[in-house]
Protein backbone atom coordinates (compact mmCIF):
# COMPACT_ATOMS: atom_id res chain seq x y z
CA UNK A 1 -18.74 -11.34 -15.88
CA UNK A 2 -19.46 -8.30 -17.38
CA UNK A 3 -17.12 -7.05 -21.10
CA UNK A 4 -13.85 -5.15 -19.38
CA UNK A 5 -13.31 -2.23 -21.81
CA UNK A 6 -10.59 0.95 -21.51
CA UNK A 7 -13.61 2.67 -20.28
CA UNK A 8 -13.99 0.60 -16.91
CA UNK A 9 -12.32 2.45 -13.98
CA UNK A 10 -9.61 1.19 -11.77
CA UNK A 11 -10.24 0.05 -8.08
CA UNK A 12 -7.55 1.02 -5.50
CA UNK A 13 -8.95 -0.31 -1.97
CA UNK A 14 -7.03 0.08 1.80
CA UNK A 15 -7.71 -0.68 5.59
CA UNK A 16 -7.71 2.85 5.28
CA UNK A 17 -6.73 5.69 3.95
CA UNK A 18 -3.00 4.78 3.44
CA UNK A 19 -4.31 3.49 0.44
CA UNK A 20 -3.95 6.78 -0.72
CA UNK A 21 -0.48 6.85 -1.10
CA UNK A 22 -0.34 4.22 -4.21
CA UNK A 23 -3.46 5.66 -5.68
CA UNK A 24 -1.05 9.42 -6.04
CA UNK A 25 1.66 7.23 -7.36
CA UNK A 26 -1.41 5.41 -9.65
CA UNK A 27 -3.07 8.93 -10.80
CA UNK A 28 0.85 10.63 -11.93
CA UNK A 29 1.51 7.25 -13.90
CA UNK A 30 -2.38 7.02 -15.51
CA UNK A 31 -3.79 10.66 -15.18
CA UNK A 32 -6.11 9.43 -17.91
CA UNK A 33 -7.46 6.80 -16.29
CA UNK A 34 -10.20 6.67 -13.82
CA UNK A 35 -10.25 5.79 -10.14
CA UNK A 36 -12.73 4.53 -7.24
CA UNK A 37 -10.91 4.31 -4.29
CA UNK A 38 -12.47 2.55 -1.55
CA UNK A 39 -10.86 3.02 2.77
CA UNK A 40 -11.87 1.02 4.75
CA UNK A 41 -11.53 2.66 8.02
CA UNK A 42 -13.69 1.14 10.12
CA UNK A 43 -12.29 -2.59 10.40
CA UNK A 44 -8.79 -0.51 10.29
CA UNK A 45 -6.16 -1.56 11.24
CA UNK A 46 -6.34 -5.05 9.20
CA UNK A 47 -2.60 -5.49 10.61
CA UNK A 48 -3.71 -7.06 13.96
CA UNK A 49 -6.65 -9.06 12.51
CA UNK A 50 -6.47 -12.73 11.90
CA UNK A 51 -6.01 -13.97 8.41
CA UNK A 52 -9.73 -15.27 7.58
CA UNK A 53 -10.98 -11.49 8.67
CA UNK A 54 -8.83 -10.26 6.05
CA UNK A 55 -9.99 -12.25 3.59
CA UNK A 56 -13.34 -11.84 4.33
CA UNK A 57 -13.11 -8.21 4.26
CA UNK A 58 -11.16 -7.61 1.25
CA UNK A 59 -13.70 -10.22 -0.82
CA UNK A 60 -16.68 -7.74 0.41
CA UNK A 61 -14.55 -4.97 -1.34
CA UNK A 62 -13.88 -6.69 -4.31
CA UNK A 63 -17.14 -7.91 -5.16
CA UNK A 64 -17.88 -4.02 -4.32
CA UNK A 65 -15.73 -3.04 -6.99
CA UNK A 66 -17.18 -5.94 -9.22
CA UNK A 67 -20.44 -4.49 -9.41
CA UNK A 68 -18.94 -0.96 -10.64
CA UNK A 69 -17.40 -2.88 -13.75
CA UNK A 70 -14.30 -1.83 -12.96
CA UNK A 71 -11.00 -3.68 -15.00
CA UNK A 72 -8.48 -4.05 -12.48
CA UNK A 73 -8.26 -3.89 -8.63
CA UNK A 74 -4.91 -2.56 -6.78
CA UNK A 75 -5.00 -4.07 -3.30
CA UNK A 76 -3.16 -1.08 -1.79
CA UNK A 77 -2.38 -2.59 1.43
CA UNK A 78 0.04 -4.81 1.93
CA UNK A 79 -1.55 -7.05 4.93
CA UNK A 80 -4.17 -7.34 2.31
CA UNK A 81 -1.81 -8.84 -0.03
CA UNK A 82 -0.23 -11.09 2.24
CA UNK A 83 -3.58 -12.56 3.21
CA UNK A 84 -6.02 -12.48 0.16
CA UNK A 85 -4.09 -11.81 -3.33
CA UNK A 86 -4.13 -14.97 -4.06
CA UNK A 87 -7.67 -16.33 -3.45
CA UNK A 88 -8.87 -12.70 -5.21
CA UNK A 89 -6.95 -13.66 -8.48
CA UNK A 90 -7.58 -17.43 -8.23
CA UNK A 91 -11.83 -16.40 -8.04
CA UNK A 92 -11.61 -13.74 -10.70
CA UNK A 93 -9.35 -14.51 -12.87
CA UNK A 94 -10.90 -12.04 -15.53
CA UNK A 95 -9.59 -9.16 -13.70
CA UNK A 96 -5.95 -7.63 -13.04
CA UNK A 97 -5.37 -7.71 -9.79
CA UNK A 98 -2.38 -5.62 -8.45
CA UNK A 99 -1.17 -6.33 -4.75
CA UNK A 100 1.62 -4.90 -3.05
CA UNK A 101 4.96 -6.44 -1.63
CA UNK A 102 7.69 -4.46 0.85
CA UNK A 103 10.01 -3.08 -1.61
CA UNK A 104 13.16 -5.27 -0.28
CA UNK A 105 14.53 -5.55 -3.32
CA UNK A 106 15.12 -2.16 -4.78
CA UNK A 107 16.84 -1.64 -0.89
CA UNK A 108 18.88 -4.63 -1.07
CA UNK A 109 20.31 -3.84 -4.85
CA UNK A 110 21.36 -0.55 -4.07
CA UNK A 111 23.56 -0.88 -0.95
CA UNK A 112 24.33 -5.15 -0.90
CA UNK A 113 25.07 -6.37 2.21
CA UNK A 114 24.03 -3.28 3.97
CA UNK A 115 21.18 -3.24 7.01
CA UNK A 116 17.68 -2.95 5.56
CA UNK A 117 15.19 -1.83 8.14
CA UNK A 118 11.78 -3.34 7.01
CA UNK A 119 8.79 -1.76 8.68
CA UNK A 120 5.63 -3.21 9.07
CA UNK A 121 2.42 -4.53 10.39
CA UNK A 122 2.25 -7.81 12.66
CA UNK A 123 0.48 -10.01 10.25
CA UNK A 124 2.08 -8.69 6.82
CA UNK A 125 5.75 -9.91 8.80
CA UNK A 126 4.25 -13.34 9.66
CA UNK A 127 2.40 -14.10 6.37
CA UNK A 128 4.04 -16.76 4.53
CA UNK A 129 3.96 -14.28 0.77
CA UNK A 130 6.77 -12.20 3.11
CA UNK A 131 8.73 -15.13 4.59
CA UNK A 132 9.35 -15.77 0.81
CA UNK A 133 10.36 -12.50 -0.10
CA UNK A 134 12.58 -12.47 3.03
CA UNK A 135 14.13 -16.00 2.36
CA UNK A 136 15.48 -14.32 -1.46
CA UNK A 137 17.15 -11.48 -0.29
CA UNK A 138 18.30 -12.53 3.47
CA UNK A 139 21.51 -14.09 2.20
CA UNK A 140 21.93 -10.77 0.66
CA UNK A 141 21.76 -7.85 3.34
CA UNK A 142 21.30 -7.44 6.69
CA UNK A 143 17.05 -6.76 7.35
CA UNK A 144 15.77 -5.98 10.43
CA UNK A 145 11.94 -6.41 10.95
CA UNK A 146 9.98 -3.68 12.77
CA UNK A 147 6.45 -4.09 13.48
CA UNK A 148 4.65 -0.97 14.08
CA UNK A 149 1.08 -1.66 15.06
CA UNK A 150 0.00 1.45 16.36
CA UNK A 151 1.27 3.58 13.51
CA UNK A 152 -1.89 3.29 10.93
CA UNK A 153 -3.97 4.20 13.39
CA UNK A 154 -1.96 7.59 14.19
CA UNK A 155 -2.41 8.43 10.41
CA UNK A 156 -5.94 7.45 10.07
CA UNK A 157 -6.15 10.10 13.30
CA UNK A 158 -4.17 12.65 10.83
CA UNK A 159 -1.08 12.15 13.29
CA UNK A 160 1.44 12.61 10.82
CA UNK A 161 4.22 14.51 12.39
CA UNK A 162 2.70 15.20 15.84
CA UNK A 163 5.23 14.85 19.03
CA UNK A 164 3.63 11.43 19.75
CA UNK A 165 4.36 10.21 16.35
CA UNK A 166 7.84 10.96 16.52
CA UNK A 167 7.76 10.13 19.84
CA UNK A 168 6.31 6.34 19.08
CA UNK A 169 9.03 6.02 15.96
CA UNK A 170 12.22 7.29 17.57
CA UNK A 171 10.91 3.97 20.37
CA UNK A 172 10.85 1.80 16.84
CA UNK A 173 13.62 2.89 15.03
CA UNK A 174 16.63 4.49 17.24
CA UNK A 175 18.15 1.57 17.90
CA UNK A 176 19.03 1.43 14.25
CA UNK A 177 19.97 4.86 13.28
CA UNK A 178 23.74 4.65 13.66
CA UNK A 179 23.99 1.42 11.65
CA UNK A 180 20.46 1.23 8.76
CA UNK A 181 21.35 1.88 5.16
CA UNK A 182 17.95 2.08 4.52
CA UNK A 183 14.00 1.99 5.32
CA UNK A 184 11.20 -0.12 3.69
CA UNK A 185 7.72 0.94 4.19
CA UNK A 186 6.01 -2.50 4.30
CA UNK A 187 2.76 -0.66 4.81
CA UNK A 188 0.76 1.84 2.40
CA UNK A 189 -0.10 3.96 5.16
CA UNK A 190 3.58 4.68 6.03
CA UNK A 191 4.90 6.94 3.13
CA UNK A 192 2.43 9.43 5.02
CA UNK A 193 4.44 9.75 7.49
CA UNK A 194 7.71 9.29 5.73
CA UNK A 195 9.13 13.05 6.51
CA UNK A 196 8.31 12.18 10.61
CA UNK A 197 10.80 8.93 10.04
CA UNK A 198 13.50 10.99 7.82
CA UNK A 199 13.60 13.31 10.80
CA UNK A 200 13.77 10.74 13.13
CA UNK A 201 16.64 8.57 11.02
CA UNK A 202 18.51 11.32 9.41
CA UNK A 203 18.37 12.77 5.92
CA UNK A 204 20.47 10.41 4.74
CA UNK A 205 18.99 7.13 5.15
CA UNK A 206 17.23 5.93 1.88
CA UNK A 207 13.23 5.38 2.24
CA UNK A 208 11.25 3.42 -0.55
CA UNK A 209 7.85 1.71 -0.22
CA UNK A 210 6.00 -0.10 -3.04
CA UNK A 211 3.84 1.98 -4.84
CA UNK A 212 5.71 3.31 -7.89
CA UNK A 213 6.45 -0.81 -8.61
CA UNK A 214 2.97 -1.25 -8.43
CA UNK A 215 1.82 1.69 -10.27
CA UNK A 216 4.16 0.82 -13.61
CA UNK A 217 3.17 -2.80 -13.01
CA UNK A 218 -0.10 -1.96 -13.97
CA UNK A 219 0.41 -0.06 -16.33
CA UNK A 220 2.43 -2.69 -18.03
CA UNK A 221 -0.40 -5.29 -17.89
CA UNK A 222 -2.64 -2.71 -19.36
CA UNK A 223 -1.31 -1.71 -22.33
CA UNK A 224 -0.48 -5.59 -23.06
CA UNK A 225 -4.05 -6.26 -22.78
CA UNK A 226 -4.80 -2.75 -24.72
CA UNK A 227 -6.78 -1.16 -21.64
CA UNK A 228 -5.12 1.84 -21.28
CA UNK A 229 -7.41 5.10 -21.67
CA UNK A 230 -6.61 7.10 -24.46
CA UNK A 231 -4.01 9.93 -23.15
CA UNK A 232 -7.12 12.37 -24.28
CA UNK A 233 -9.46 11.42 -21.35
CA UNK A 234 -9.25 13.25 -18.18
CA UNK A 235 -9.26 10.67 -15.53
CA UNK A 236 -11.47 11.42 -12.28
CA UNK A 237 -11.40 10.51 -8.48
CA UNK A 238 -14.15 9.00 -6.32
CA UNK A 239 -13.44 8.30 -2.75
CA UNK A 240 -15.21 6.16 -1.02
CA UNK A 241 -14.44 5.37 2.92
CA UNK A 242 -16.59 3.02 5.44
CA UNK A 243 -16.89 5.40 8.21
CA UNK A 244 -19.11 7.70 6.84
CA UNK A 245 -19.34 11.12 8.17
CA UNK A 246 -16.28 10.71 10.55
CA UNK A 247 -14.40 12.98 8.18
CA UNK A 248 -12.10 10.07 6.30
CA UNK A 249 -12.99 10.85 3.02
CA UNK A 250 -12.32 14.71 3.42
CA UNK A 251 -9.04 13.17 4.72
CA UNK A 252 -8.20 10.89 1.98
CA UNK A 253 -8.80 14.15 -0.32
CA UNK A 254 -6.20 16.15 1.60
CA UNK A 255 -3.51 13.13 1.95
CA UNK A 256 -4.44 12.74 -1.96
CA UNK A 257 -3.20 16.49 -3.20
CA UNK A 258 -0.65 16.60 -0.56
């Protein structure tokens, strides 16, 4: 293994470019830091893939990453996390490696024994890393799981608020309007259309995903392992998608500043 200094940059990989999402709550945390993000649109989605293709795909990334020396790796996708966070950190345990979790929690704390809508893809519900978050805070508030397959692949279209995408959420999520506290985006790609589902819910249903956790979590480890740039440097981009010339990273550079 190569000598992890301050210097090395920070990997942020996706199925996509929902990715994106964390790596804007990431950059307004650690401006100063540097970033290659990595989509990888064209195995997306990794929702309705079987574990072992996960895996398999996330490891290629990784070892990707490895060979840029970076110092830690945000898997910014949570079907990701649910199927490989825990091999990736058991093989390289040099690195930090930051996954991501449905922010249940946070929604459960702040209205107890309200209903939590928990939205999703397929295999991120069925993993066995969510049936353990589910089993801590069940007792504790009403959540309702929503799989929504077909939503990452409107957004990697750029479908963000188009007719069909309201059209395909008010099918998902009606049903709960009258009587859902609040919404957890159980998928990185989601927040992008998080405006489309506050229009569909109301303006006053609470929304969280789990990308500002993640973002101070690393920061955290960081600085206890004295990695953190120095405030001075000015951190830079590089995206990085696997359908090249299909117009993803120009994409991922728009969803970025928006």
């Amino acid at each position: 293994m190569y000598e992890i200094t301050k210097d090395c940059p920070i990997g942020v990989f996706d199925s996509g470019v929902g990715g994106i999402s964390v790596l804007r709550d990431l950059y307004r945390l650690m401006p100063q830091e540097d970033y290659h993000f990595f989509g990888d649109s064209y195995n997306a989605p990794y929702g309705i893939k079987t574990v072992d293709e996960v895996k398999n795909l996330s490891f290629k990334i990784v070892e990707h990453f490895i060979e840029q020396h970076v110092k830690a790796i945000v898997v910014a996708c949570n079907t990701a996390t649910s199927a490989a966070v825990t091999d990736i950190r058991a093989t390289y345990p040099e690195l930090t490696i930051i996954g991501l979790e449905p922010a249940i929690k946070p929604a459960v704390l702040r209205k107890p024994s309200s209903q939590v809508v928990v939205m999703a893809t397929p295999l991120t519900l069925r993993e066995q890393k969510f049936q353990e978050l589910l089993e801590q805070y069940e007792k504790l508030a009403d959540l309702v799981l929503v799989p929504a397959p077909d939503l990452v692949e409107y957004i990697e279209k750029g479908e963000l608020d188009t007719p069909d995408v309201i059209a395909y959420l008010e099918e998902l999520l009606l049903p709960y309007k009258k009587t859902a506290d609040s919404i957890v985006l159980g998928c990185t790609h989601f927040p992008f259309v998080k405006s489309a589902i506050q229009k569909v819910m109301g303006a006053d249903k609470f929304i969280i995903d789990g990308g500002p956790g993640a973002a101070r979590e690393l920061q955290r480890i960081l600085r206890d392992k004295e990695l953190l740039q120095t405030l001075t440097h000015e951190g830079q981009v590089v995206f990085a998608n696997s359908e090249v010339g299909t117009g993803k990273i120009a994409l991922s550079e728009k969803l970025f500043e928006s």
